[in-house]
Protein backbone atom coordinates (compact mmCIF):
# COMPACT_ATOMS: atom_id res chain seq x y z
CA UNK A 1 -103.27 130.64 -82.10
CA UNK A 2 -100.98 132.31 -79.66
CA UNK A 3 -102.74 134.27 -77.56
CA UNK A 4 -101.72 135.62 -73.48
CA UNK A 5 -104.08 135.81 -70.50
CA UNK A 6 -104.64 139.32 -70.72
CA UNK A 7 -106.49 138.75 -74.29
CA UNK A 8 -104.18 139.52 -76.45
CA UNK A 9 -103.32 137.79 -80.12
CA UNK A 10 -99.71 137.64 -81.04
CA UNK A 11 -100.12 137.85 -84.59
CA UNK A 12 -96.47 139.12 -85.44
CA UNK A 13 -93.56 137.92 -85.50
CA UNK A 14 -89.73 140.21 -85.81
CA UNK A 15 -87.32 137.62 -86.77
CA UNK A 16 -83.18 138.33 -86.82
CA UNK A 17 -81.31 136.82 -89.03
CA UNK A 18 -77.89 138.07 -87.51
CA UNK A 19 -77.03 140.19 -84.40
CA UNK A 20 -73.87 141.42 -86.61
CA UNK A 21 -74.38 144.90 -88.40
CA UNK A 22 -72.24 146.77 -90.75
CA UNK A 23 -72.20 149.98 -88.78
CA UNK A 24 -72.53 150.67 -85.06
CA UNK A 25 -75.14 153.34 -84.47
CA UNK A 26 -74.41 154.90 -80.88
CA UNK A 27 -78.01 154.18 -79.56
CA UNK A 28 -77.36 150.73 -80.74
CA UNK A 29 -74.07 149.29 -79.89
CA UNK A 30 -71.90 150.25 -77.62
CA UNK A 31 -68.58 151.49 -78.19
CA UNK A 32 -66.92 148.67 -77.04
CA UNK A 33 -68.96 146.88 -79.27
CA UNK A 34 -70.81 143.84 -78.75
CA UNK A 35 -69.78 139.56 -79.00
CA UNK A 36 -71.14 138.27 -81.77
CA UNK A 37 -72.64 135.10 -82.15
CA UNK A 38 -70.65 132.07 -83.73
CA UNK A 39 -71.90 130.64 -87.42
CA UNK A 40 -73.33 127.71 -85.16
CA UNK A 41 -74.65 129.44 -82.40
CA UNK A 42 -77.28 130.60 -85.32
CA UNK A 43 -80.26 129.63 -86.79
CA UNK A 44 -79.66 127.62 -89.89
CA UNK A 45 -82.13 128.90 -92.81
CA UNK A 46 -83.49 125.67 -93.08
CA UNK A 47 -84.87 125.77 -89.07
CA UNK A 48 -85.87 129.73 -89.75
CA UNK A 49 -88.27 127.69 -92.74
CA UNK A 50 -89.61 125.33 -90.31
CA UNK A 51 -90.27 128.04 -87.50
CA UNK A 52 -91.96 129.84 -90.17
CA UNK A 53 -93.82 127.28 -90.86
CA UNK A 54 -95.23 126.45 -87.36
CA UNK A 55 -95.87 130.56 -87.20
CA UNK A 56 -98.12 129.91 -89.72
CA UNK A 57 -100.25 127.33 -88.37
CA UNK A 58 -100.09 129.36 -85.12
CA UNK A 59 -102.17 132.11 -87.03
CA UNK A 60 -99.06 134.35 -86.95
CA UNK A 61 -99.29 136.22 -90.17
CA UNK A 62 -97.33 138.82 -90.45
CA UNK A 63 -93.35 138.59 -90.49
CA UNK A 64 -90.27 141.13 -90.40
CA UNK A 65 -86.81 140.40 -90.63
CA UNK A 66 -84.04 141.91 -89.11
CA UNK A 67 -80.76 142.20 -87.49
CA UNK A 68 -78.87 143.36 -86.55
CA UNK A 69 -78.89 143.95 -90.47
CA UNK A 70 -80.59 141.06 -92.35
CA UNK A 71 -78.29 141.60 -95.83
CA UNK A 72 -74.86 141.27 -93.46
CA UNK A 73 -76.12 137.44 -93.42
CA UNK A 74 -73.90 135.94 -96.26
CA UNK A 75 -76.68 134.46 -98.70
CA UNK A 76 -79.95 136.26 -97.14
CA UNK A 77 -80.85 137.56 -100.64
CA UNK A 78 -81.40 133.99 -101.42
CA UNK A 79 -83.31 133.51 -97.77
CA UNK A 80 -85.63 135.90 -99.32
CA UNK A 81 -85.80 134.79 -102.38
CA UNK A 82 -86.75 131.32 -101.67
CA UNK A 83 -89.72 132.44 -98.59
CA UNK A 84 -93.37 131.24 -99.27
CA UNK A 85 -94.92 133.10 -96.58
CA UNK A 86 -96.82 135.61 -98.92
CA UNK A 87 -95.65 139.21 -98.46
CA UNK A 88 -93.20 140.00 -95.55
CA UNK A 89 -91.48 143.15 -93.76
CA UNK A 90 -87.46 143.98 -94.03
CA UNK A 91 -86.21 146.62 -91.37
CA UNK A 92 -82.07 147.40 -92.54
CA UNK A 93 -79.89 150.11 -93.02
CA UNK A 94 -79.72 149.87 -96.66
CA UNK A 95 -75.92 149.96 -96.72
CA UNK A 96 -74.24 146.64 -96.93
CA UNK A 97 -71.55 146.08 -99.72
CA UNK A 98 -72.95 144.83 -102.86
CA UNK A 99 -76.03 145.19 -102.41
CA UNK A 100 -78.56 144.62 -105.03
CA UNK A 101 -81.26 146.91 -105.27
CA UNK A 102 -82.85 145.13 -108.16
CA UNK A 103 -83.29 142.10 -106.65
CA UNK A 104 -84.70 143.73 -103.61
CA UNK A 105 -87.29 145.05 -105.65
CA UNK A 106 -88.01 141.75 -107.11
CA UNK A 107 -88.80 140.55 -103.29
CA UNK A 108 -92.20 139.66 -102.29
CA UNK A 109 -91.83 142.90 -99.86
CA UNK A 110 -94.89 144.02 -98.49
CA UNK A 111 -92.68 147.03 -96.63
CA UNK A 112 -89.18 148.03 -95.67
CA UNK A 113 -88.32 149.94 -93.13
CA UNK A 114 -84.92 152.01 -93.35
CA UNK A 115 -83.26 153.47 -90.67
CA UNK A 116 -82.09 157.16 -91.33
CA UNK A 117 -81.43 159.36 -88.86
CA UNK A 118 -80.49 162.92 -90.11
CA UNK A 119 -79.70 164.71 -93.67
CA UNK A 120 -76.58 165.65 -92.70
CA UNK A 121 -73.72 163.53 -94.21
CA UNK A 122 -70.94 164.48 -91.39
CA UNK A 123 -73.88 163.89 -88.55
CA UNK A 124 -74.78 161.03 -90.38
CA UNK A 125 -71.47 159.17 -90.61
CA UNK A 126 -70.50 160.21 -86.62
CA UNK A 127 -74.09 158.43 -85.39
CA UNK A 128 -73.16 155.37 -87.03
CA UNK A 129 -69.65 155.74 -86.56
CA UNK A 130 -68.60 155.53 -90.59
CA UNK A 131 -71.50 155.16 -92.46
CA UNK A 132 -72.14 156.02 -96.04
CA UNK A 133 -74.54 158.62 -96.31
CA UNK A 134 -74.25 158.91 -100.27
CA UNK A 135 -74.74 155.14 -100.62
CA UNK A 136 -77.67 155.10 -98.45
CA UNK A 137 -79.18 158.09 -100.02
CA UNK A 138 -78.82 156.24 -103.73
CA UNK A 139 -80.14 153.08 -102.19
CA UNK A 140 -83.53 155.00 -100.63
CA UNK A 141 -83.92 156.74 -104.09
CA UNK A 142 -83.29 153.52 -106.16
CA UNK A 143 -86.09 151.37 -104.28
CA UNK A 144 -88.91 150.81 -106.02
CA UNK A 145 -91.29 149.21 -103.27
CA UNK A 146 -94.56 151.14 -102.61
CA UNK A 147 -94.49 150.60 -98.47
CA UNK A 148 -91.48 152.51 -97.33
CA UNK A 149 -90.88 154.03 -94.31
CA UNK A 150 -88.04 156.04 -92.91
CA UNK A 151 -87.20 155.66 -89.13
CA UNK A 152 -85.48 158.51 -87.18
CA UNK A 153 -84.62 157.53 -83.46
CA UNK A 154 -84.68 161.60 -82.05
CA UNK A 155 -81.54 162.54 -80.20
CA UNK A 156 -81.33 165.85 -77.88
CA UNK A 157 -79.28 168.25 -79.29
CA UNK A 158 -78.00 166.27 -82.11
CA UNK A 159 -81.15 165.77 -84.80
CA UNK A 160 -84.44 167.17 -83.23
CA UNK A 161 -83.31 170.17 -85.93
CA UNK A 162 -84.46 167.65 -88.69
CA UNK A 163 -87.37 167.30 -87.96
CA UNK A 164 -89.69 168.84 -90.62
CA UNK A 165 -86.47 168.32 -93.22
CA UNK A 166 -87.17 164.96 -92.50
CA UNK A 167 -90.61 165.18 -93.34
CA UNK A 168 -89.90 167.03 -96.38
CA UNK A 169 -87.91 164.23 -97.89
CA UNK A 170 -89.81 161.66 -96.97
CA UNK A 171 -92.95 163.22 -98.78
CA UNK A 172 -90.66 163.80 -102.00
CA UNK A 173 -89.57 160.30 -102.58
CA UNK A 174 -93.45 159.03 -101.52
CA UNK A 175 -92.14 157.58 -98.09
CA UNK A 176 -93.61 157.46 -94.43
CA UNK A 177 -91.24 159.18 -92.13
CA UNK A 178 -91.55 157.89 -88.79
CA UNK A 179 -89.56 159.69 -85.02
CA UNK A 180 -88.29 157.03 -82.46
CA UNK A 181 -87.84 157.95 -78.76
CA UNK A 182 -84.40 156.78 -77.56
CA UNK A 183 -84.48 154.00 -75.55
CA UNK A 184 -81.52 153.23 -72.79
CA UNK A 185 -80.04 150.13 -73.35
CA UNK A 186 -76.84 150.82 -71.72
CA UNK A 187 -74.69 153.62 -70.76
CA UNK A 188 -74.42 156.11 -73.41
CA UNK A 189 -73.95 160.10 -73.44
CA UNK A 190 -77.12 160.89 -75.77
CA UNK A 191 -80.44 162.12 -74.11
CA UNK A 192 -83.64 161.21 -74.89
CA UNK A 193 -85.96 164.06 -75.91
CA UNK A 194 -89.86 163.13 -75.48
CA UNK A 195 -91.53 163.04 -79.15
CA UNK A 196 -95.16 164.19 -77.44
CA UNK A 197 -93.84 167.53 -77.21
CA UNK A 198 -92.67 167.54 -81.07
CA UNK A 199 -95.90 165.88 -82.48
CA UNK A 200 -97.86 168.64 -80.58
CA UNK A 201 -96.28 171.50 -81.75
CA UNK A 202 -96.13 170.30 -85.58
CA UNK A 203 -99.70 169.93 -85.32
CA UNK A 204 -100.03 173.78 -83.63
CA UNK A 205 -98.08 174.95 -86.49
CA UNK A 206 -100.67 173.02 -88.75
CA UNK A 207 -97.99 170.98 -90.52
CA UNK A 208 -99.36 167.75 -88.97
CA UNK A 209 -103.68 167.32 -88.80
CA UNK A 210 -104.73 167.24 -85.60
CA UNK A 211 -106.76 163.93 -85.77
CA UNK A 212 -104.59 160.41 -85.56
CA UNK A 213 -104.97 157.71 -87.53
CA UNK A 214 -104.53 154.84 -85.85
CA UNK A 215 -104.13 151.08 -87.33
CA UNK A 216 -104.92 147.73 -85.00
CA UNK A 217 -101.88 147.12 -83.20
CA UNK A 218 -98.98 149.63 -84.51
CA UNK A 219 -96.76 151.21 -82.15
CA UNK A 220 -97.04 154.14 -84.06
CA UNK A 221 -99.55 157.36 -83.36
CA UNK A 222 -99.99 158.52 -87.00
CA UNK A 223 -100.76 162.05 -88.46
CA UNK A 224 -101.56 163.25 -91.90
CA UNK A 225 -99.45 165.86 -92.97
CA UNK A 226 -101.52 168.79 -93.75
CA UNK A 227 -100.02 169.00 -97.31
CA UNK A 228 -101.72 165.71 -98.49
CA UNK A 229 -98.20 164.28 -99.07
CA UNK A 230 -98.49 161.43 -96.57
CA UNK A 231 -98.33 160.45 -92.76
CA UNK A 232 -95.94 160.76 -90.14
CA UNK A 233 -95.63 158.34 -87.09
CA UNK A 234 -94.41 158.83 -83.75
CA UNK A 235 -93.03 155.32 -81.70
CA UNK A 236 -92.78 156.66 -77.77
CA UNK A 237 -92.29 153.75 -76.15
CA UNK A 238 -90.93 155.63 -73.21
CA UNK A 239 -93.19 158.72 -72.88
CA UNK A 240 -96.37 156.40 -74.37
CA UNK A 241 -95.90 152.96 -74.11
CA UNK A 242 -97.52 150.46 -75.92
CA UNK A 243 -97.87 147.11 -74.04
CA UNK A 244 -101.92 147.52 -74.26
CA UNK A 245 -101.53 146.43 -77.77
CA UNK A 246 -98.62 144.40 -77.96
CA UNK A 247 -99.48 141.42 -80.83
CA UNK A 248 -95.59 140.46 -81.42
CA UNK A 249 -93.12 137.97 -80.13
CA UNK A 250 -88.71 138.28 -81.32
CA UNK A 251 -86.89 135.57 -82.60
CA UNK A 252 -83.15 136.55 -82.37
CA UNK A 253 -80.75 135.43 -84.41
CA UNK A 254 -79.78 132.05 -81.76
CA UNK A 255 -83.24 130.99 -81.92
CA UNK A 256 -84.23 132.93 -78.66
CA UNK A 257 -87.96 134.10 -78.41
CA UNK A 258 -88.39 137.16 -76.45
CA UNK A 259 -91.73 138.04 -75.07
CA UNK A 260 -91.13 141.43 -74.94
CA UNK A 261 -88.51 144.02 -75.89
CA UNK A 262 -87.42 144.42 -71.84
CA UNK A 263 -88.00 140.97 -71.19
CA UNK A 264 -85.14 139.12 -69.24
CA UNK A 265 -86.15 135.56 -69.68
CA UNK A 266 -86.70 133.73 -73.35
CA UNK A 267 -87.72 130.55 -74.72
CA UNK A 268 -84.51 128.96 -76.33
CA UNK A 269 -85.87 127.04 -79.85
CA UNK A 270 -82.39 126.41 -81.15
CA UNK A 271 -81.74 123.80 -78.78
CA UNK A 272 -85.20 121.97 -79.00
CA UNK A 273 -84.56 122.19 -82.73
CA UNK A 274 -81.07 120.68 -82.53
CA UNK A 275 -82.44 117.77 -80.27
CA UNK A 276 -85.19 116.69 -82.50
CA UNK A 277 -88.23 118.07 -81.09
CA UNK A 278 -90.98 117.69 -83.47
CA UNK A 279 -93.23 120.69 -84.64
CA UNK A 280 -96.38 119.91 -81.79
CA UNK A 281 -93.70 119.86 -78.92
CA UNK A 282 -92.45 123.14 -80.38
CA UNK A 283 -96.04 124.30 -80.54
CA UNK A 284 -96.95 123.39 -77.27
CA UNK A 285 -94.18 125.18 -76.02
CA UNK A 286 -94.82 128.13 -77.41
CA UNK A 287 -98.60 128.47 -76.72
CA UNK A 288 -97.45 127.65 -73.15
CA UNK A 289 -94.84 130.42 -73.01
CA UNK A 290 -97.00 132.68 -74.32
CA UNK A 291 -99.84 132.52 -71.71
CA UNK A 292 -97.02 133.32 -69.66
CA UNK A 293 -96.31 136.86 -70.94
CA UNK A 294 -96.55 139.98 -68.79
CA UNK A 295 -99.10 142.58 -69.49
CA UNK A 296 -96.66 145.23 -68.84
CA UNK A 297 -92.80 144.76 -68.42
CA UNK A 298 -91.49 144.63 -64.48
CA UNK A 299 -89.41 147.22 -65.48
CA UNK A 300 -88.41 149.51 -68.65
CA UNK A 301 -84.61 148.34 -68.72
CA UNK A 302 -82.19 146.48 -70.46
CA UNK A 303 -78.87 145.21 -70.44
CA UNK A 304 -78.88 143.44 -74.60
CA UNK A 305 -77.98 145.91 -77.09
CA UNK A 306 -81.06 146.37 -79.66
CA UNK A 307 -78.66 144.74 -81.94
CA UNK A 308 -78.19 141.62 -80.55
CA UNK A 309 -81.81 141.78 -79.41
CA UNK A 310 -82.95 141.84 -82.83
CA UNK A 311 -84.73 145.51 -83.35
């Protein structure tokens, strides 16, 4: 078991397959973009199985994979084909050439998370500077996995219009929609907009009930919408944090584990894997690192794009 001196169980693990990505949101990269890692600088699939597999006999039991985006990776559709971890979590874009939906739906998925940030197909293709809205939109109506759930990171001035659209569609296609406060990871010219306000005044103008549901450890304040057509989530990790409840460790795409999301230090597992290490010293490391984690982060900055940082 992994578990820090302030009590708590890390229980969940975000793993990135690749920091590359197939379009470059502006709250994600940087428009100079960012260096990408080398094909050795990253995990092989075969060390991601082993990792996996001393997750598991660390208690860790749930799993999400992401980038980056995961399906850039040439061959992950195969990565996911061949896990045996029982049902696991995707977070992508939905948009990478060729694609297969079908076999997606074949995956032992127990949720995907999509990223979609507005309606709007001009809006749409200037936030990720190019992408497809019409492909993404087929792609979101072709899934056929039960656990979706639609991310919006909330931009001043640019999608905070959306909201209850939003909300709309993701009711129709039997989705969870869920609003993202914008996090500064490096010098950009979009302002964050607190999501507090928002959630309050959906639930004064009885769209949203006015009770939360809350689950054991999400980052997410839920709310059933009023209609009976689903839930809505709020993630404010800057007006709201959650480090109370924090049960996960990253694993980018180099084999760095990350503590935390603003952490500036991380426990390099490529290299141990490289030099032989067995699975107990790799263990041992890791329940040591872990003790070591902050309860809170020294501060709420950070220089990594959420790209190469792995969501």
């Amino acid at each position: 078991m992994l578990k820090d001196l302030h009590g708590r169980i890390m229980n969940y693990v975000r793993i990135s397959l690749t920091d590359k990505c197939n379009i470059r949101c502006r709250y994600c990269i940087p428009q100079k973009g960012i260096k990408s890692l080398s094909h050795n600088e990253l995990l092989r699939f075969e060390e991601i199985y082993l990792l996996l597999k001393i997750f598991k006999e660390l208690n860790i039991n749930k799993f999400r994979f992401t980038g980056g985006e995961p399906f850039v990776r040439r061959n992950a559709m195969f990565f996911f084909e061949k896990l045996n971890i029982g049902k696991f979590y995707i977070t992508t874009n939905l948009l990478s050439e060729g694609l297969d939906i079908n076999r997606l739906n074949n995956l032992n998925i127990g949720g995907i998370n999509i990223s979609l940030d507005t309606l709007n197909p001009e809006k749409y293709k200037w936030i990720t500077r190019g992408g497809d809205f019409n492909r993404v939109m087929k792609n979101i109506r072709d899934l056929q996995i039960k656990n979706i759930k639609l991310n919006a990171v909330i931009i001043k001035d640019f999608n905070e219009d959306e909201i209850k659209p939003l909300i709309n569609f993701a009711s129709e296609i039997g989705a969870t929609m869920r609003f993202i406060e914008k996090m500064d990871f490096f010098k950009d010219d979009l302002d964050y907009i607190s999501l507090d306000e928002i959630r309050k005044n959906l639930i004064s103008e009885n769209i949203l009930s006015e009770e939360k549901i809350s689950s054991q450890n999400s980052v997410s304040i839920y709310h059933q919408q009023t209609s009976g057509k689903g839930k809505v989530g709020f993630i404010m990790p800057v007006s709201k944090p959650f480090c109370n409840n924090c049960n996960r460790i990253r694993l980018s795409s180099d084999g760095a584990v990350k503590l935390c999301l603003f952490a500036k230090k991380s426990l390099n597992l490529h290299d141990m894997i490289r030099e032989g290490k067995d699975e107990n010293e790799i263990k041992e490391v890791l329940i040591k690192a872990v003790l070591e984690k902050l309860k809170v982060p020294e501060n709420y900055t950070q220089t990594e794009s959420m790209s190469a940082i792995g969501g």
